[in-house]
N, C-alpha and C. Protein backbone atom coordinates (compact mmCIF):
# COMPACT_ATOMS: atom_id res chain seq x y z
N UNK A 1 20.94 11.96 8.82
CA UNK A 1 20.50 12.52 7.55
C UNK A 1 19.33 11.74 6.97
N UNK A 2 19.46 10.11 6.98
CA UNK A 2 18.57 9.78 6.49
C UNK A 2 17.06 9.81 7.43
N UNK A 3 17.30 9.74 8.77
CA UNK A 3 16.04 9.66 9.26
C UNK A 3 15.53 11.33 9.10
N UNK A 4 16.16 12.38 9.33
CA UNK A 4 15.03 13.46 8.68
C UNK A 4 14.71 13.91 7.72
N UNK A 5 15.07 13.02 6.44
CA UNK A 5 14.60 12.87 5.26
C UNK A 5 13.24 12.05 5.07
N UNK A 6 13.77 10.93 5.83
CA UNK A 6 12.06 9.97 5.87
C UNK A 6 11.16 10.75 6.91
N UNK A 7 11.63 11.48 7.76
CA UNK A 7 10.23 11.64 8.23
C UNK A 7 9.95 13.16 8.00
N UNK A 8 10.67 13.83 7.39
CA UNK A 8 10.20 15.33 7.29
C UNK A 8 9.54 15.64 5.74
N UNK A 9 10.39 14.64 4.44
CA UNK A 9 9.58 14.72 3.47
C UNK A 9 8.90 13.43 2.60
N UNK A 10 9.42 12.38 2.73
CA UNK A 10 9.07 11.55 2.94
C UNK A 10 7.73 11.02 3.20
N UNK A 11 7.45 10.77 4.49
CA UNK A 11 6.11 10.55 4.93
C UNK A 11 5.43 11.49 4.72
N UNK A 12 5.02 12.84 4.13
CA UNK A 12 4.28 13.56 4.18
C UNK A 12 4.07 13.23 2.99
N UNK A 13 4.75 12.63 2.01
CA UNK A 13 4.56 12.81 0.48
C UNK A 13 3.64 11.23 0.31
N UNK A 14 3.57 10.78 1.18
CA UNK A 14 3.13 9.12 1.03
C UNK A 14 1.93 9.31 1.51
N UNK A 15 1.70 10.30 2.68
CA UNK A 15 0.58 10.61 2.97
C UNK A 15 -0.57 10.85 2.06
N UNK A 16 0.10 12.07 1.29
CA UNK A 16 -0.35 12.81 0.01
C UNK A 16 -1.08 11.66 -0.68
N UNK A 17 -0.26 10.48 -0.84
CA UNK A 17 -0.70 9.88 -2.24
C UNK A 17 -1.84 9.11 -1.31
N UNK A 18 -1.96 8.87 -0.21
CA UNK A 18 -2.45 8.03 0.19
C UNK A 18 -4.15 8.26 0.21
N UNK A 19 -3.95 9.68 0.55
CA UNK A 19 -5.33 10.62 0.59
C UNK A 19 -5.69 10.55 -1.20
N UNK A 20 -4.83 11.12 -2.01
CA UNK A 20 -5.32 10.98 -3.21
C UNK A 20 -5.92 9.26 -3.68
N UNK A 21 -5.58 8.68 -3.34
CA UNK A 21 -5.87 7.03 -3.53
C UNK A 21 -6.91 6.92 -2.98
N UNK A 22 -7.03 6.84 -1.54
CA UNK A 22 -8.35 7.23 -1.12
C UNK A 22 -9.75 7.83 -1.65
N UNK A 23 -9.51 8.61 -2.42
CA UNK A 23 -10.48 9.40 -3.31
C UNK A 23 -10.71 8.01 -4.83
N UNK A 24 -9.63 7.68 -5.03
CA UNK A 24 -9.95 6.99 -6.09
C UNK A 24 -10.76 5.61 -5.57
N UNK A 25 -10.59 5.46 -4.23
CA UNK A 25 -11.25 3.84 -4.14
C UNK A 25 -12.50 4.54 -3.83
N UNK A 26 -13.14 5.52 -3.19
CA UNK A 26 -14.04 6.13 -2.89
C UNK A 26 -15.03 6.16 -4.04
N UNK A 27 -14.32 6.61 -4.72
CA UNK A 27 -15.14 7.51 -6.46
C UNK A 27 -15.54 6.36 -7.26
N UNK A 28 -14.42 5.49 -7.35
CA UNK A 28 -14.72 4.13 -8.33
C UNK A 28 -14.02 4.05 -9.52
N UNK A 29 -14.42 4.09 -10.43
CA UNK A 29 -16.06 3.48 -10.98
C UNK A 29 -16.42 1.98 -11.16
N UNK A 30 -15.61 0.93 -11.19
CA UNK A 30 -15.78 -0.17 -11.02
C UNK A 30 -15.37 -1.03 -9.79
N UNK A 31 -15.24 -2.08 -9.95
CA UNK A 31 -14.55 -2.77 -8.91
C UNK A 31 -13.09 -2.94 -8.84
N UNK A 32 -12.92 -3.54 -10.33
CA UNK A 32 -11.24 -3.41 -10.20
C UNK A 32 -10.92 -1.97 -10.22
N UNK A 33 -11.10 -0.91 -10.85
CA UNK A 33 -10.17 0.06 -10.00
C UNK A 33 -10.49 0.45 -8.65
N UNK A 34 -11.21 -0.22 -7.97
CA UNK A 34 -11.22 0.22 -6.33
C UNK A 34 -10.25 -0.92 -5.59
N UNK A 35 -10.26 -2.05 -6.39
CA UNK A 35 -9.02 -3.09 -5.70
C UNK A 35 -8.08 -2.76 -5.91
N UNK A 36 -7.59 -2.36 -6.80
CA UNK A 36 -6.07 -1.50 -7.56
C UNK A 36 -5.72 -0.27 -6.44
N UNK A 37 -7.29 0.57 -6.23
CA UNK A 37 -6.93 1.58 -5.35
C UNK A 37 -6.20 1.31 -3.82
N UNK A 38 -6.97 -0.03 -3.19
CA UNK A 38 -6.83 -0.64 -2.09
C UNK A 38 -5.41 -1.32 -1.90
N UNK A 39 -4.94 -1.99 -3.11
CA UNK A 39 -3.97 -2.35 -3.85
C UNK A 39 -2.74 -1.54 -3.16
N UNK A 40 -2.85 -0.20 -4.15
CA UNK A 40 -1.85 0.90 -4.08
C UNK A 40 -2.08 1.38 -2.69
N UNK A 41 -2.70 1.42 -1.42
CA UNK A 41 -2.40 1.76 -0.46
C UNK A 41 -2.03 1.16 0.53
N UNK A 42 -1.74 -0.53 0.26
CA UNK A 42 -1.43 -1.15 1.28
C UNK A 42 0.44 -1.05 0.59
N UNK A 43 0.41 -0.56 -0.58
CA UNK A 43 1.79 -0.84 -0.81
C UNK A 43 2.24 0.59 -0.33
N UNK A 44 1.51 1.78 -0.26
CA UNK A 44 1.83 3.30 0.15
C UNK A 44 2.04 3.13 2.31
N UNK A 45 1.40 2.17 2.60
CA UNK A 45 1.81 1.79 3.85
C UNK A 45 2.71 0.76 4.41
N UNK A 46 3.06 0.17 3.34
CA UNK A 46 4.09 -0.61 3.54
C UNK A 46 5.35 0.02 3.19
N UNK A 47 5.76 1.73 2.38
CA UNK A 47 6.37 2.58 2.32
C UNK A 47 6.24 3.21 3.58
N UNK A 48 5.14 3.48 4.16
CA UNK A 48 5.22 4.26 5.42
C UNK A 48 6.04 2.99 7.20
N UNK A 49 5.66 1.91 6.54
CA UNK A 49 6.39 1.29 7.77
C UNK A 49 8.29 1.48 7.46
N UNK A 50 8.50 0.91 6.38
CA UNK A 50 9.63 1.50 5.95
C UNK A 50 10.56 2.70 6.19
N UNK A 51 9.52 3.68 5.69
CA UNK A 51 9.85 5.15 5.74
C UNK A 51 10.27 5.34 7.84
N UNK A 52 9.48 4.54 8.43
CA UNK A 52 9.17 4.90 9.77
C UNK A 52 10.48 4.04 10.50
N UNK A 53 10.32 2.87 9.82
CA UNK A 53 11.77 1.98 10.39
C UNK A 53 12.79 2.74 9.77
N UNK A 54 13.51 3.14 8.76
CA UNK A 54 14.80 4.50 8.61
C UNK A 54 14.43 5.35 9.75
N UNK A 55 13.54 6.00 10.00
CA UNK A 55 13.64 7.21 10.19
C UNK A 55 13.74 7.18 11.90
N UNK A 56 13.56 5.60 12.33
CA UNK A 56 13.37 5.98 13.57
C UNK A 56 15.18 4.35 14.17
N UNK A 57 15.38 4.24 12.81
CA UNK A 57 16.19 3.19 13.12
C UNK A 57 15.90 1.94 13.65
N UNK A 58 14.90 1.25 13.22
CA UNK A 58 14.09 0.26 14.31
C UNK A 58 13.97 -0.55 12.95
N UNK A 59 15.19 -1.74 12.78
CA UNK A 59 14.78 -2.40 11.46
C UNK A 59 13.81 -3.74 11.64
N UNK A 60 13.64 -3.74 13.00
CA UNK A 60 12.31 -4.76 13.15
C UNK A 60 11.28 -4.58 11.87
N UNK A 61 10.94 -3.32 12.08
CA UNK A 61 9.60 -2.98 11.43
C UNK A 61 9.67 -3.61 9.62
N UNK A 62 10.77 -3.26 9.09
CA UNK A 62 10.98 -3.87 8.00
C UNK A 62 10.67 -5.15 7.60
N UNK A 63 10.63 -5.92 8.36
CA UNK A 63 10.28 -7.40 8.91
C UNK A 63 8.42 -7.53 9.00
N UNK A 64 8.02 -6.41 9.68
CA UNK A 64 6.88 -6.33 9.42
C UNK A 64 5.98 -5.94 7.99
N UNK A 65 6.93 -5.09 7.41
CA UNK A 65 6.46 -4.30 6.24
C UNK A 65 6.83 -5.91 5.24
N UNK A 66 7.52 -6.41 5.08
CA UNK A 66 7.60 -7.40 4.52
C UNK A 66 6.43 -8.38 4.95
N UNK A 67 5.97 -8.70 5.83
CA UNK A 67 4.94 -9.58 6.32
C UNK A 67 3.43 -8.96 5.23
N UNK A 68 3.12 -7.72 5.84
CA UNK A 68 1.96 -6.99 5.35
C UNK A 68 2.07 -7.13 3.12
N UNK A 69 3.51 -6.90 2.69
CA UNK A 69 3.63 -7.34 1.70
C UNK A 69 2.96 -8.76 1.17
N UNK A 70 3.74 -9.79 1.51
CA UNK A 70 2.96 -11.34 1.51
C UNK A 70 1.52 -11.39 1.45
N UNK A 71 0.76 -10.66 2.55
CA UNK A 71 -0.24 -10.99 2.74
C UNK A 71 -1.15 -10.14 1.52
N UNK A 72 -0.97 -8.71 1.35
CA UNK A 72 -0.86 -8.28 0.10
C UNK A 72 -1.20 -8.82 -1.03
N UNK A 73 0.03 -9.69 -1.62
CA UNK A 73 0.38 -10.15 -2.78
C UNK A 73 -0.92 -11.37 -2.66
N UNK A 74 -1.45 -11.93 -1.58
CA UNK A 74 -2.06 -13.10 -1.74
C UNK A 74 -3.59 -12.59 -1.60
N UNK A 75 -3.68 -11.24 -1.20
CA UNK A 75 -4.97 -10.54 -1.38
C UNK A 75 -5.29 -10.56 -2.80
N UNK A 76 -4.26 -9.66 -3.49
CA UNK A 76 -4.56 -8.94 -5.13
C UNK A 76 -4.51 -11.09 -5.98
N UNK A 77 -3.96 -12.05 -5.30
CA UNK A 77 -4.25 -12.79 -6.78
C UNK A 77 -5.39 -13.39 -6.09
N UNK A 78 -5.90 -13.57 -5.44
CA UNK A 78 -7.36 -14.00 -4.62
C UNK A 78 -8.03 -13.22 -5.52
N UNK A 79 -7.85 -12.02 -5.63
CA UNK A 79 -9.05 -11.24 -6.37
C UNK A 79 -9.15 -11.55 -7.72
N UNK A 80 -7.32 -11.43 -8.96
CA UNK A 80 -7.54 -11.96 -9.71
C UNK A 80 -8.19 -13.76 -10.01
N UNK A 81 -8.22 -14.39 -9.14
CA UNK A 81 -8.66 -15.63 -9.05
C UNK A 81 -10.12 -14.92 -9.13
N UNK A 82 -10.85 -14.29 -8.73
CA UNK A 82 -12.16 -14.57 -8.60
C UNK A 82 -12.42 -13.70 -9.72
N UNK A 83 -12.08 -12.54 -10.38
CA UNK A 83 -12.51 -11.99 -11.24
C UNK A 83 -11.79 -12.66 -12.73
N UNK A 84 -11.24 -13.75 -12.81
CA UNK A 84 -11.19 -14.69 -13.57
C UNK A 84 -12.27 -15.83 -13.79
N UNK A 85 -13.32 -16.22 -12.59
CA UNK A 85 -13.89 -17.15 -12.49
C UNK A 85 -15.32 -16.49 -13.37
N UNK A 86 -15.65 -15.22 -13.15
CA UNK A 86 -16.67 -13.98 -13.12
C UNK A 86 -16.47 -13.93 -14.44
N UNK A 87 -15.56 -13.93 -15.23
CA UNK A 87 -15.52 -13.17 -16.52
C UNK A 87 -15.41 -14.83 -17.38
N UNK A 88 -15.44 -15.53 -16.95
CA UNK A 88 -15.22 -17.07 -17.69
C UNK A 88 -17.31 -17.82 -17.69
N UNK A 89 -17.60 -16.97 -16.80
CA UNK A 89 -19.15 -17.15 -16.79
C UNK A 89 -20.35 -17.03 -17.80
C-alpha cells in the first residue's frame, strides 16, 4: 500500500513542485530568492529519495537522503554567512 502511494502520487506531486521551483530560481528576482529556490529543491529531492526508498523498500537510500540533507543545511548557512558579511559592508 505504501509503496504505490509513493510512487503513483507521491512522486508525481514532488515533481510538480519541483518544476514550479524551477521557474522560481529561473525568474528571480534577486539572489536570495533564487537560493531559497535552490534551497527548496534539494529538500523536494531529498523527498524524492525518500519517496523512492518506501516505495521501492530499499531503506539504504534514506541514509543517503539524510547525507544530501547535512550537506544542504551547510550550503544554506554558507550562504547566510556570506550574505551577512555583504550587508555588514
Amino acid at each position: 500500500m505504501v509503496s504505490s502511494v509513493a510512487l503513483y502520487f507521491v512522486l508525481p506531486a514532488i515533481v510538480l513542485a519541483v518544476v514550479t521551483t524551477f521557474v522560481r530560481l529561473l525568474l528571480g528576482p534577486s539572489l536570495p530568492d533564487r537560493v531559497v529556490a535552490l534551497d527548496l529543491m534539494t529538500t523536494l529531492g531529498i523527498g524524492v529519495i525518500v519517496a523512492y526508498a518506501l516505495g521501492m523498500d530499499e531503506p539504504i537510500f534514506v541514509d543517503i537522503a539524510i547525507v544530501v540533507a547535512l550537506i544542504s543545511f551547510l550550503g544554506t548557512i554558507a550562504f547566510a554567512y556570506y550574505v551577512q558579511k555583504r550587508v555588514q559592508q
